[in-house]
PDB file of N, CA and C in Angstrom:
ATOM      1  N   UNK A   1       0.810  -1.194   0.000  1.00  0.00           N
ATOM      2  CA  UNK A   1       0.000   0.000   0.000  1.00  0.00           C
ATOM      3  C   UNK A   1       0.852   1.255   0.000  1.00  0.00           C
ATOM      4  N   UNK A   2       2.055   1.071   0.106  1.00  0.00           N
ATOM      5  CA  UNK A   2       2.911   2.537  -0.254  1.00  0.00           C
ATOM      6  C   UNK A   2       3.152   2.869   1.233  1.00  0.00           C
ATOM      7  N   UNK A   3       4.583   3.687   1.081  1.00  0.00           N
ATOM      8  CA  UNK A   3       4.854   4.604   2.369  1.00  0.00           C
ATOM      9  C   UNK A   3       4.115   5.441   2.818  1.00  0.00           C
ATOM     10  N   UNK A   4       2.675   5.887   1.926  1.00  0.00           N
ATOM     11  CA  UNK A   4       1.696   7.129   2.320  1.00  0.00           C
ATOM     12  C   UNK A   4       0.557   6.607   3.405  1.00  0.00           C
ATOM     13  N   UNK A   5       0.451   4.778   3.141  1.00  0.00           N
ATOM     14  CA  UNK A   5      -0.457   4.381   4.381  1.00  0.00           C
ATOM     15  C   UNK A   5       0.261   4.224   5.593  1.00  0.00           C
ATOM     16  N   UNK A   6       1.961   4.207   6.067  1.00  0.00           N
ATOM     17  CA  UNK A   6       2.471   3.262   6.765  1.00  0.00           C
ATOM     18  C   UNK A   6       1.830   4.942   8.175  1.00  0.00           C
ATOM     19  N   UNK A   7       1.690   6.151   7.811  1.00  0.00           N
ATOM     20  CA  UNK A   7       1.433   6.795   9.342  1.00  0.00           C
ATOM     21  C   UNK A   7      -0.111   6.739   9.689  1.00  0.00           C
ATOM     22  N   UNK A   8      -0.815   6.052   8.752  1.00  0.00           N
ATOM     23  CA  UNK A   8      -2.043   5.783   8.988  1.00  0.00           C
ATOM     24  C   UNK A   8      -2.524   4.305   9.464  1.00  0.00           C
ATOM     25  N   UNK A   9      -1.625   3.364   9.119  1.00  0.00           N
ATOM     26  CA  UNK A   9      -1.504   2.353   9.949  1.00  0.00           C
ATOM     27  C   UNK A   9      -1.224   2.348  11.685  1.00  0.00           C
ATOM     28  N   UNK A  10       0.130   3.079  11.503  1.00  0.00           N
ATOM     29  CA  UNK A  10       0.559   2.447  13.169  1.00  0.00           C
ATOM     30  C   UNK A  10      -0.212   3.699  13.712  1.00  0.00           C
ATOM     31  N   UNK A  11      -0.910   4.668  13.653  1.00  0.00           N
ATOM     32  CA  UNK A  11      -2.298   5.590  14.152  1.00  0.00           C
ATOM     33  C   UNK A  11      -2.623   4.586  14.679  1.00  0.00           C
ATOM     34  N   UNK A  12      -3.551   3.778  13.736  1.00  0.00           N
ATOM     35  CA  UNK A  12      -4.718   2.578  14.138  1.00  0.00           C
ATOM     36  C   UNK A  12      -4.394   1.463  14.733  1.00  0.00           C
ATOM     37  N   UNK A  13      -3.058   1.286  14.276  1.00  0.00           N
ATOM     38  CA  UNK A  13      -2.517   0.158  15.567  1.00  0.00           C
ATOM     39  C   UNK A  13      -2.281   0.931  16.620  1.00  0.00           C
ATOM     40  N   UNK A  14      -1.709   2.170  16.742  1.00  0.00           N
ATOM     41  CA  UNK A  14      -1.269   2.487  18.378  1.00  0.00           C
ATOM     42  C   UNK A  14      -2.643   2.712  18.956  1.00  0.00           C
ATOM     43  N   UNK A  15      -3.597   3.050  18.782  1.00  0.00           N
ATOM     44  CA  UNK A  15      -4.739   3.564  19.053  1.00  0.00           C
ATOM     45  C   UNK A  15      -5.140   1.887  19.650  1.00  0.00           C
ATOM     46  N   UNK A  16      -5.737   0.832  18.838  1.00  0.00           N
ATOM     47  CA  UNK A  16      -5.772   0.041  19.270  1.00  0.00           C
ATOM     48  C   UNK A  16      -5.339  -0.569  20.703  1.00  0.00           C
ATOM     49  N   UNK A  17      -4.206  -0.468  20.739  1.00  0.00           N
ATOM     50  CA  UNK A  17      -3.825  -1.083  21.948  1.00  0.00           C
ATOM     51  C   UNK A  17      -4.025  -0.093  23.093  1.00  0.00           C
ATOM     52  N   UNK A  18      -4.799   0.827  22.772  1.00  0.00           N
ATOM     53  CA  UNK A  18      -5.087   1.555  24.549  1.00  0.00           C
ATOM     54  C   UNK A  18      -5.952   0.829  25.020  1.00  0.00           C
ATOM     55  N   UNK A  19      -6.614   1.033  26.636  1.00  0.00           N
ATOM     56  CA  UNK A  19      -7.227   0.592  27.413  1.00  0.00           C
ATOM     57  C   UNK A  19      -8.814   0.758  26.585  1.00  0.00           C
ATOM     58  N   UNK A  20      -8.621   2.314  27.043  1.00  0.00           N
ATOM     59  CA  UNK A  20     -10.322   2.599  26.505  1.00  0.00           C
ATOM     60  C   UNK A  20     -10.944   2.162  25.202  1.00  0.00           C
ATOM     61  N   UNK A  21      -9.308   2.116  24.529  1.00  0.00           N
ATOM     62  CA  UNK A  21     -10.202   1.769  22.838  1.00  0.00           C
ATOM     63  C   UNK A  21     -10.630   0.340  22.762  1.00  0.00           C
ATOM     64  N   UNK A  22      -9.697  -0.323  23.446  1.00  0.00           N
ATOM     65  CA  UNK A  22     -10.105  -2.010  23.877  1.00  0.00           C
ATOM     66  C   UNK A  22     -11.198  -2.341  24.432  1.00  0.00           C
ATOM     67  N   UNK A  23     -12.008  -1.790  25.506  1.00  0.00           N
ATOM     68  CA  UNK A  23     -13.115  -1.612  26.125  1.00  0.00           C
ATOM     69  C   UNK A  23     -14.377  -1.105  24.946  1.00  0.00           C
ATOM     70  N   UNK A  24     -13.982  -0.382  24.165  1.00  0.00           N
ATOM     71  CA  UNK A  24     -15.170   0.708  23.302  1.00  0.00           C
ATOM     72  C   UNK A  24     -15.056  -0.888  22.180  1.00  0.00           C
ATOM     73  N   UNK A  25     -13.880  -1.167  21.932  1.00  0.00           N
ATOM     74  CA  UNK A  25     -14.274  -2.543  20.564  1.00  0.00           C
ATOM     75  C   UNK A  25     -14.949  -3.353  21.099  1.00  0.00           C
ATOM     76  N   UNK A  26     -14.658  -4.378  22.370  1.00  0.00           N
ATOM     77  CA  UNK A  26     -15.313  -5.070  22.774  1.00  0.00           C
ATOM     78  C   UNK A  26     -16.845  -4.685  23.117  1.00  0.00           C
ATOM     79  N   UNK A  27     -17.087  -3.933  23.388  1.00  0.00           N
ATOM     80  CA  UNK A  27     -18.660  -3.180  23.862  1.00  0.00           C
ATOM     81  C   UNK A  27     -19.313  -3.124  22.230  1.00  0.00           C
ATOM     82  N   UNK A  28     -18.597  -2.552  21.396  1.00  0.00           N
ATOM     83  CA  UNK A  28     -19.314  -2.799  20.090  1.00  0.00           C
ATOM     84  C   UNK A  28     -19.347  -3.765  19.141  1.00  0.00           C
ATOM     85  N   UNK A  29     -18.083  -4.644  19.260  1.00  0.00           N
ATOM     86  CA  UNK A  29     -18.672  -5.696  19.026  1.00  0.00           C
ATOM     87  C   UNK A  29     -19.628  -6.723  18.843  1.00  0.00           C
ATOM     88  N   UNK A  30     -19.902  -6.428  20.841  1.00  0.00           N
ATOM     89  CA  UNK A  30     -21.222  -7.368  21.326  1.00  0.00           C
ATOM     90  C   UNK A  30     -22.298  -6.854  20.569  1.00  0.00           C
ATOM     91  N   UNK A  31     -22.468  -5.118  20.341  1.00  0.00           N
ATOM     92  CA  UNK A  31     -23.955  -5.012  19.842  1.00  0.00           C
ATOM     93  C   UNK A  31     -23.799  -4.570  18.294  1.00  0.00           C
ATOM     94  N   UNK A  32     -22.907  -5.142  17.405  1.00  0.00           N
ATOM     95  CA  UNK A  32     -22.975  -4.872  16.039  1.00  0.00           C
ATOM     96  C   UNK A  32     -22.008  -5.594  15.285  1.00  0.00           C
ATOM     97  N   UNK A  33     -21.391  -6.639  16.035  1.00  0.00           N
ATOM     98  CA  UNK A  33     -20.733  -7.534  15.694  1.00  0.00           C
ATOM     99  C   UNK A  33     -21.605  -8.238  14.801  1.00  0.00           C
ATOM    100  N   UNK A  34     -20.824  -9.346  13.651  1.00  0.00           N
ATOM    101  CA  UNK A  34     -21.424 -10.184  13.014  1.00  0.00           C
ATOM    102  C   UNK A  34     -21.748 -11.333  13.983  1.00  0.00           C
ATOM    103  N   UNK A  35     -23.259 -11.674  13.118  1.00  0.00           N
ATOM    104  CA  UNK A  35     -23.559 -12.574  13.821  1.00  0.00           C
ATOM    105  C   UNK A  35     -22.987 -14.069  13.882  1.00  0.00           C
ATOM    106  N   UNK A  36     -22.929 -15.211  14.264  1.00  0.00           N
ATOM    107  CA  UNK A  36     -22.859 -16.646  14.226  1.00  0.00           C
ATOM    108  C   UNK A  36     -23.094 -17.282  12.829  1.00  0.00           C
ATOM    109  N   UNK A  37     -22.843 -17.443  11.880  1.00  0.00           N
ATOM    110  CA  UNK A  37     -23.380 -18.240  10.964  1.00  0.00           C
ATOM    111  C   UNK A  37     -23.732 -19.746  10.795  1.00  0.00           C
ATOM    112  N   UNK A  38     -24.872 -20.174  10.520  1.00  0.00           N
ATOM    113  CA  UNK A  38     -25.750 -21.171  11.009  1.00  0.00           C
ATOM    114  C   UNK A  38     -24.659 -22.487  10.299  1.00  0.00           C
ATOM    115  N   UNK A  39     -24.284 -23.552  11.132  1.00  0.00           N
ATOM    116  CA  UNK A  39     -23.723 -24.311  10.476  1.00  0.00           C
ATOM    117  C   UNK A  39     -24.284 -24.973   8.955  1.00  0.00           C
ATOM    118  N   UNK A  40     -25.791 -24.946   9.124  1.00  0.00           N
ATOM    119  CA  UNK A  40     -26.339 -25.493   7.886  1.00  0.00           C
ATOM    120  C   UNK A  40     -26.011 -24.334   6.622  1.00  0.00           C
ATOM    121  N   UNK A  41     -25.533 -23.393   7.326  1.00  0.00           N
ATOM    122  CA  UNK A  41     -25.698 -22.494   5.805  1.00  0.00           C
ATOM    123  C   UNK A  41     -24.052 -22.448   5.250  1.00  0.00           C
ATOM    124  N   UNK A  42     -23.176 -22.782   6.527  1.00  0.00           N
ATOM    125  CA  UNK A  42     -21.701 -22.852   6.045  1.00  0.00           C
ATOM    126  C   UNK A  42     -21.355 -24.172   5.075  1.00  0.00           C
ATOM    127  N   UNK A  43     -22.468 -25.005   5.538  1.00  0.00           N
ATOM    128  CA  UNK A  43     -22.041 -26.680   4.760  1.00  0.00           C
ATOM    129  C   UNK A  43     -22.427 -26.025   3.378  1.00  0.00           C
ATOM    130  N   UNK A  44     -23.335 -25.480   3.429  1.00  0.00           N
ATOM    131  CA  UNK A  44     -23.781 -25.152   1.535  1.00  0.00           C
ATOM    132  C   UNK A  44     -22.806 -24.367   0.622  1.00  0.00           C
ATOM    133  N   UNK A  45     -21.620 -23.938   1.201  1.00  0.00           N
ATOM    134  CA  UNK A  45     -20.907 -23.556   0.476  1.00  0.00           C
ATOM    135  C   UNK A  45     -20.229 -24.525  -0.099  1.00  0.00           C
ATOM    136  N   UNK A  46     -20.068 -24.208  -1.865  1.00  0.00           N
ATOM    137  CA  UNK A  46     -19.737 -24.855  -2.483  1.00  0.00           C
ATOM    138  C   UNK A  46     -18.564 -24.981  -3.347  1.00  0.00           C
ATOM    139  N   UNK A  47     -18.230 -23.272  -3.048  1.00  0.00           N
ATOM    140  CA  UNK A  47     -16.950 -22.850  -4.096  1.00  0.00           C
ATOM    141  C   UNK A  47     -15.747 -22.820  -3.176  1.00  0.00           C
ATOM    142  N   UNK A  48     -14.604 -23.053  -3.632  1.00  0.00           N
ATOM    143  CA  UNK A  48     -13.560 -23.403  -2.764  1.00  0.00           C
ATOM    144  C   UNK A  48     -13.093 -21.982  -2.237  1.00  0.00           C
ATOM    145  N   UNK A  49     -12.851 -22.706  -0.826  1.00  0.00           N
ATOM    146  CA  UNK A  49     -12.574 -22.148   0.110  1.00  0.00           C
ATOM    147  C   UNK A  49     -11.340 -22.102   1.002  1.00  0.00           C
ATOM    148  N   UNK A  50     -10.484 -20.976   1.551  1.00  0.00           N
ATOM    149  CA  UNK A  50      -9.432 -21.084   1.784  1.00  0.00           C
ATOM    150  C   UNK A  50      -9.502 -20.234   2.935  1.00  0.00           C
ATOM    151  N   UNK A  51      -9.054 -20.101   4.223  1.00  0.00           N
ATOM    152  CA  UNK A  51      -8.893 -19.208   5.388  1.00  0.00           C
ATOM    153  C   UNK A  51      -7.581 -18.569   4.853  1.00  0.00           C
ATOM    154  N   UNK A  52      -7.561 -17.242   5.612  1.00  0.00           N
ATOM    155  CA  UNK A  52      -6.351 -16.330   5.676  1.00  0.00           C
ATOM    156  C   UNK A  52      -6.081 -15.950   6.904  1.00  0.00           C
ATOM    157  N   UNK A  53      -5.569 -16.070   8.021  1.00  0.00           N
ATOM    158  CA  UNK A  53      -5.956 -15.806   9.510  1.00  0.00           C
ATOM    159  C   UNK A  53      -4.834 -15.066   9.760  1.00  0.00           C
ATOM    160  N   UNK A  54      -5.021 -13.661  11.099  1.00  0.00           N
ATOM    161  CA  UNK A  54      -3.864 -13.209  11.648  1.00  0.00           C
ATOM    162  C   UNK A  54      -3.881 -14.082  13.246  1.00  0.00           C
ATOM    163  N   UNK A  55      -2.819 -14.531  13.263  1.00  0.00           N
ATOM    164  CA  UNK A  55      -2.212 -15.164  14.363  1.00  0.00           C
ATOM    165  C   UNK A  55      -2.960 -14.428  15.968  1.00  0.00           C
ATOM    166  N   UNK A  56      -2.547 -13.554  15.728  1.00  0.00           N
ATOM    167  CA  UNK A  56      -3.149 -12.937  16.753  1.00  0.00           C
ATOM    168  C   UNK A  56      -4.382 -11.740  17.356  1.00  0.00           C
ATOM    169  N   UNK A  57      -5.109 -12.337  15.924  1.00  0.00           N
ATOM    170  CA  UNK A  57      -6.602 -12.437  15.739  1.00  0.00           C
ATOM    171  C   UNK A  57      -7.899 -12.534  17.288  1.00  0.00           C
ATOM    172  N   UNK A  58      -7.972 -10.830  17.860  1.00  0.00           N
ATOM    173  CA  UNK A  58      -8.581 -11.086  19.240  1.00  0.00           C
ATOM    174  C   UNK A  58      -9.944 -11.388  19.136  1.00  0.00           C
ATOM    175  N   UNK A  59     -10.381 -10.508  17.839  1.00  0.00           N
ATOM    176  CA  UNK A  59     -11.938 -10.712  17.611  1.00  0.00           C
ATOM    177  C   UNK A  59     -12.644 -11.880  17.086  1.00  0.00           C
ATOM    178  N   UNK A  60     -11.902 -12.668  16.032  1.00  0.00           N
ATOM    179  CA  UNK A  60     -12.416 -13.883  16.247  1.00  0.00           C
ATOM    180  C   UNK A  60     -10.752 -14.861  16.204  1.00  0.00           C
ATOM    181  N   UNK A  61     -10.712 -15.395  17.451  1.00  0.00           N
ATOM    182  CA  UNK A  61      -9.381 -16.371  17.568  1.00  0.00           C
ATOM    183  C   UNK A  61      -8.861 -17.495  16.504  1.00  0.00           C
ATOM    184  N   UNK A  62      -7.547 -17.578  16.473  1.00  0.00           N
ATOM    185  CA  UNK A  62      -7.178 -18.676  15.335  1.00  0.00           C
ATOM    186  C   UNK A  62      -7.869 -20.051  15.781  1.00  0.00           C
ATOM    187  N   UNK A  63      -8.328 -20.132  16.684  1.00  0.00           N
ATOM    188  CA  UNK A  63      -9.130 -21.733  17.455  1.00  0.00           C
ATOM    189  C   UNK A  63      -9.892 -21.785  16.298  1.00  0.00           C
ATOM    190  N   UNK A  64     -10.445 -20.691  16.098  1.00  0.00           N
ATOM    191  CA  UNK A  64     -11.791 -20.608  15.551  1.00  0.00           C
ATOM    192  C   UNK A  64     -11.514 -21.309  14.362  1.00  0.00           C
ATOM    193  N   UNK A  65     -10.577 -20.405  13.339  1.00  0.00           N
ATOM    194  CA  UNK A  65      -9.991 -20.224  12.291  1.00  0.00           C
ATOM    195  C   UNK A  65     -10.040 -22.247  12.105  1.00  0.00           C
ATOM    196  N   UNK A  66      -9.039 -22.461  12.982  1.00  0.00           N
ATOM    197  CA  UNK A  66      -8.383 -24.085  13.343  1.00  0.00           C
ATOM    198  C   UNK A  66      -9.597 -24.992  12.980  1.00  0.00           C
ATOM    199  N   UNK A  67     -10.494 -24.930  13.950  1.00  0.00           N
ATOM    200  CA  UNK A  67     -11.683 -25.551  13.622  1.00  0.00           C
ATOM    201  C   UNK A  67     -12.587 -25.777  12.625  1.00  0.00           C
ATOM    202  N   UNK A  68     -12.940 -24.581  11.820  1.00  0.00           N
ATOM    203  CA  UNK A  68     -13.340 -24.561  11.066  1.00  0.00           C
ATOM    204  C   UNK A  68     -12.562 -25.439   9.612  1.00  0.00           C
ATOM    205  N   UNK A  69     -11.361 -25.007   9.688  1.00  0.00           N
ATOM    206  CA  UNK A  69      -9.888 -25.472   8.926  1.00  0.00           C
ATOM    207  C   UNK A  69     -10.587 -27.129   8.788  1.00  0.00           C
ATOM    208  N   UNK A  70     -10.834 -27.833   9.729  1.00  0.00           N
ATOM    209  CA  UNK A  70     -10.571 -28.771   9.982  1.00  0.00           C
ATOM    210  C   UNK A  70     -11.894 -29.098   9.528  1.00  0.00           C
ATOM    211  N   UNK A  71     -13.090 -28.959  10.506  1.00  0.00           N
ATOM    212  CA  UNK A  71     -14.275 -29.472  10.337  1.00  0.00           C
ATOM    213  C   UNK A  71     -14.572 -29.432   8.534  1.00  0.00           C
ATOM    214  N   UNK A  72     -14.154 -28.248   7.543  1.00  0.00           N
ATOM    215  CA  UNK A  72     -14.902 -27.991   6.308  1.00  0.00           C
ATOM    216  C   UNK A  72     -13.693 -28.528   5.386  1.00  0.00           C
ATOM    217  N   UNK A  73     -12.586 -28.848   6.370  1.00  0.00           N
ATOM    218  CA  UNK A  73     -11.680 -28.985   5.082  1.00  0.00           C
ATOM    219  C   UNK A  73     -10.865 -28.042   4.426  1.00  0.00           C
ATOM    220  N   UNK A  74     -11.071 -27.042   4.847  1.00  0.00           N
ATOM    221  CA  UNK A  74     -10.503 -25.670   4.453  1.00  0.00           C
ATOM    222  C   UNK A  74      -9.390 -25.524   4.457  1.00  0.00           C
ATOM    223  N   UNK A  75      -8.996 -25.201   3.433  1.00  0.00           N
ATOM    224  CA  UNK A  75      -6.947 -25.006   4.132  1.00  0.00           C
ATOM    225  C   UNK A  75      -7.237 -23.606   4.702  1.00  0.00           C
ATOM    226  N   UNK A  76      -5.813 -23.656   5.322  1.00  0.00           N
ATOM    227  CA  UNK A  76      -5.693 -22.545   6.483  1.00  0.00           C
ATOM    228  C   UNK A  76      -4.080 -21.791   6.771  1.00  0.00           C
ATOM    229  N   UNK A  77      -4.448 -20.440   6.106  1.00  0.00           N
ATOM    230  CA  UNK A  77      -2.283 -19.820   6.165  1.00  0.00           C
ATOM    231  C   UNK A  77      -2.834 -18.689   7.438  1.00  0.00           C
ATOM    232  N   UNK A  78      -1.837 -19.286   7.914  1.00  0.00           N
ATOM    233  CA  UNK A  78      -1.693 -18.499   9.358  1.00  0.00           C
ATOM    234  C   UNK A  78      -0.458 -17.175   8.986  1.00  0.00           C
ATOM    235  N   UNK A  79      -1.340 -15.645   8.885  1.00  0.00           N
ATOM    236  CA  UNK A  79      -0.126 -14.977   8.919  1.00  0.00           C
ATOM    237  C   UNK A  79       0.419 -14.475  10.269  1.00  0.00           C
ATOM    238  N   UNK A  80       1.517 -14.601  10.846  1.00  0.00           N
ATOM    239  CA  UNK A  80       2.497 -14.239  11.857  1.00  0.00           C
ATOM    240  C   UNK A  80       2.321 -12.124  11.511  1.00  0.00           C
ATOM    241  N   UNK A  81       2.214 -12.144  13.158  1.00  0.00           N
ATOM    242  CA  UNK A  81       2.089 -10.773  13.735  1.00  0.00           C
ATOM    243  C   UNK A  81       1.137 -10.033  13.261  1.00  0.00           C
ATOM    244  N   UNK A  82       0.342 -10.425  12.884  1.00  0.00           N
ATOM    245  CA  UNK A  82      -0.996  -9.716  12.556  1.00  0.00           C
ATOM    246  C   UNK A  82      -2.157 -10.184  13.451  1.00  0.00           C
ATOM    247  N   UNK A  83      -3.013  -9.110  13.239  1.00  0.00           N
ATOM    248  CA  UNK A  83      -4.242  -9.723  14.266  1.00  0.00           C
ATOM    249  C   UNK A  83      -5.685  -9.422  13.252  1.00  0.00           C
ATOM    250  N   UNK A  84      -6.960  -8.766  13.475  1.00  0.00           N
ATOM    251  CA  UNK A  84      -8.001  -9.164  12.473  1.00  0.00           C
ATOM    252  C   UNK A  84      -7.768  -8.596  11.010  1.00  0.00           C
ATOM    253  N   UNK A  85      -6.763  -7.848  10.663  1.00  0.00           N
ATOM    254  CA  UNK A  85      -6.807  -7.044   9.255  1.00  0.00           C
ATOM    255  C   UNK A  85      -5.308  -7.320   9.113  1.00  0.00           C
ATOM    256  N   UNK A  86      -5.016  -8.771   8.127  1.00  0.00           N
ATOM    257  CA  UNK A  86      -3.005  -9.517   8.107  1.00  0.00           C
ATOM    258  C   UNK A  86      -3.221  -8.529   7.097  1.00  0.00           C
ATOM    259  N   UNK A  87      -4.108  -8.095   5.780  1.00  0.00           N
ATOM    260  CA  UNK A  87      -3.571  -7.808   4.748  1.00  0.00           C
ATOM    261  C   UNK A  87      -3.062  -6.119   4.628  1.00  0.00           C
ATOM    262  N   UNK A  88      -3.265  -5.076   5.975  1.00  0.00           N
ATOM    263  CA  UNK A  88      -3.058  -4.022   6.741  1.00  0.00           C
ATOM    264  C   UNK A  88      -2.100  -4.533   6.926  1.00  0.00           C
ATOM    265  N   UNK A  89      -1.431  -5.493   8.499  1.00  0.00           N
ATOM    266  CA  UNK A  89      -0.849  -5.352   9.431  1.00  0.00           C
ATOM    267  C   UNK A  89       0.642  -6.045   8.528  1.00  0.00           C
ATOM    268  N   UNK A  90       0.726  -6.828   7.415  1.00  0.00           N
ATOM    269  CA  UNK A  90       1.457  -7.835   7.264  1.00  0.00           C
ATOM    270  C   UNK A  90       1.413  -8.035   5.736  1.00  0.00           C
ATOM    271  N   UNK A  91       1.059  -7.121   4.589  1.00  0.00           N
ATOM    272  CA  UNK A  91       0.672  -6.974   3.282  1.00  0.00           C
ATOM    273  C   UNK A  91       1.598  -8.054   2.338  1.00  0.00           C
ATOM    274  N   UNK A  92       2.737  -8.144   2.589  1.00  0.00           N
ATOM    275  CA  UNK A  92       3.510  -8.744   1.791  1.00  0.00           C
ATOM    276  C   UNK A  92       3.136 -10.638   2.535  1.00  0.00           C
ATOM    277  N   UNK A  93       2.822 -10.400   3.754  1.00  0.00           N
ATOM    278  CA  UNK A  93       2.417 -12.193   4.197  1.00  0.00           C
ATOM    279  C   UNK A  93       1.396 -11.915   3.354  1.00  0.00           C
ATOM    280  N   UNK A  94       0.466 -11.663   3.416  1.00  0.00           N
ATOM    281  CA  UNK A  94      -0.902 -11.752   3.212  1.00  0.00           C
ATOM    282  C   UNK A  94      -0.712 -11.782   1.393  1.00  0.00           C
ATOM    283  N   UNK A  95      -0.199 -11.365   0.764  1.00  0.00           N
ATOM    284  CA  UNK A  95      -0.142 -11.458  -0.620  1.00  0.00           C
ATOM    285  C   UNK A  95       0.416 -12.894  -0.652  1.00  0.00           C
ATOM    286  N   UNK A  96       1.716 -12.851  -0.390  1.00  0.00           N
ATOM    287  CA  UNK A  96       2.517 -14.118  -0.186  1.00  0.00           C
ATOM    288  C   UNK A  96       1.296 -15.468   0.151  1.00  0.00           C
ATOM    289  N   UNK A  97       0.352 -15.515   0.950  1.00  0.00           N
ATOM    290  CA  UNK A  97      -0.469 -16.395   1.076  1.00  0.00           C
ATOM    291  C   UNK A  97      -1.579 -16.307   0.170  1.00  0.00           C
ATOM    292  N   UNK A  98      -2.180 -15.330  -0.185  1.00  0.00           N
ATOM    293  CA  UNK A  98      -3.480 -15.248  -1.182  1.00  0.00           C
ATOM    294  C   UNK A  98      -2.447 -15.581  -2.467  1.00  0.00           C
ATOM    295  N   UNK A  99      -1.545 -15.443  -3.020  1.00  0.00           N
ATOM    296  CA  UNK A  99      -1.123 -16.257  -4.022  1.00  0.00           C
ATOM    297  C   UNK A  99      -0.966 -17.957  -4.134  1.00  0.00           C
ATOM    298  N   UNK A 100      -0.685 -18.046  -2.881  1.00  0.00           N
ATOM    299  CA  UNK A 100      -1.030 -19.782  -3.224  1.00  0.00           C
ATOM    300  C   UNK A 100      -1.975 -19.949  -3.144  1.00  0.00           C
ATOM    301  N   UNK A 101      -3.152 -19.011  -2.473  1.00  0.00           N
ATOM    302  CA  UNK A 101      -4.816 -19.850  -2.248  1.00  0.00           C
ATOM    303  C   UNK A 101      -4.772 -19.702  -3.989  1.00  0.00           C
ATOM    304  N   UNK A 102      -4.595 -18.934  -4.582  1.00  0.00           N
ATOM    305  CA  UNK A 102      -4.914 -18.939  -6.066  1.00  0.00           C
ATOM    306  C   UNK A 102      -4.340 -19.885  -6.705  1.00  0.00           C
ATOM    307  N   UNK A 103      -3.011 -20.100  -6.248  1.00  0.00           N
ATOM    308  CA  UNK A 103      -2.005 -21.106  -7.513  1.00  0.00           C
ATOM    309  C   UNK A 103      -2.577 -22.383  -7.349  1.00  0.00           C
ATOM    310  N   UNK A 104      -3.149 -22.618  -5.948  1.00  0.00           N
ATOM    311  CA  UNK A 104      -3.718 -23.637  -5.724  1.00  0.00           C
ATOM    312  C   UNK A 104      -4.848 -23.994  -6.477  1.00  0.00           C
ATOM    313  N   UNK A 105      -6.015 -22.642  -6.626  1.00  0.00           N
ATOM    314  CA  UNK A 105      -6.866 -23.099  -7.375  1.00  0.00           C
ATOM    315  C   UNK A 105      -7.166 -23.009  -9.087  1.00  0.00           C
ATOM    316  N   UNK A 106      -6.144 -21.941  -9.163  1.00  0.00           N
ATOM    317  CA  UNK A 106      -5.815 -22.067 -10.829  1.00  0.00           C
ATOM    318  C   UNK A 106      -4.587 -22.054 -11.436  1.00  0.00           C
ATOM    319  N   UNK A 107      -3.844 -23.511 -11.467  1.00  0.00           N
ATOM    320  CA  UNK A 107      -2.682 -23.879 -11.844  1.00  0.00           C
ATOM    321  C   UNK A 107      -2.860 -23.359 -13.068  1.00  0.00           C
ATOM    322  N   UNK A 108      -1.049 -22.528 -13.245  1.00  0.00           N
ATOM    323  CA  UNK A 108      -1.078 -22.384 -14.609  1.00  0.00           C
ATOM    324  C   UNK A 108      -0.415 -23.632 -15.392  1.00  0.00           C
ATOM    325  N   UNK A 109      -0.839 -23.528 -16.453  1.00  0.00           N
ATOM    326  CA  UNK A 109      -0.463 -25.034 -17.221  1.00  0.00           C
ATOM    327  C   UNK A 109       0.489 -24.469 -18.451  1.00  0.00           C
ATOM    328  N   UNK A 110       1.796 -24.803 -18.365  1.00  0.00           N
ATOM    329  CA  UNK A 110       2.924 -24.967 -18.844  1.00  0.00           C
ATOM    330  C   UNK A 110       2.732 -25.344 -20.074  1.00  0.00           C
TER     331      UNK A 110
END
């Protein structure tokens, strides 16, 4: 994203890690957070599917991520030092991994 996002990033990361702003996410979360999605409606997905997870992911945990990984079959790239937004916190992991979810699903043929 260029050197012009990097003082608008660590803003939103330093901001993040205060007390109050931690308290104000969690509080809004609870009342505008996404909801649960019904397991019957996750089985109906049909088009392939790949997780992208930040490691240290507070709002929804890599457990989560893990589980799901597992239960649907999903592959799963864990990016290191990022938490809910890797492709913000960690751009070059996060490319680095959305290129294999792709190579994976559309080999180029030689």
């Amino acid at each position: 994203m260029g050197e012009d996002w990097e003082p608008f990033l660590a803003y939103n990361l330093e901001r993040s890690r205060t007390p109050s702003v931690k308290a104000s996410m969690r509080t809004m979360m609870k009342e505008i957070g996404v909801p649960t999605i019904p397991a019957a409606d996750v089985e109906r997905i049909t088009v392939p599917t790949s997780l992208i997870w930040g490691r240290d992911d507070r709002a929804v945990r890599l457990e989560i991520a893990k589980d799901a990984s597992a239960c649907y079959g999903w592959p799963l790239r864990v990016i290191d030092d990022a938490g809910d937004d890797p492709k913000l916190e960690q751009p070059e992991a996060f490319l680095e991994a959305l290129y294999e979810v792709l190579d994976d699903w559309l080999p180029i043929e030689g």
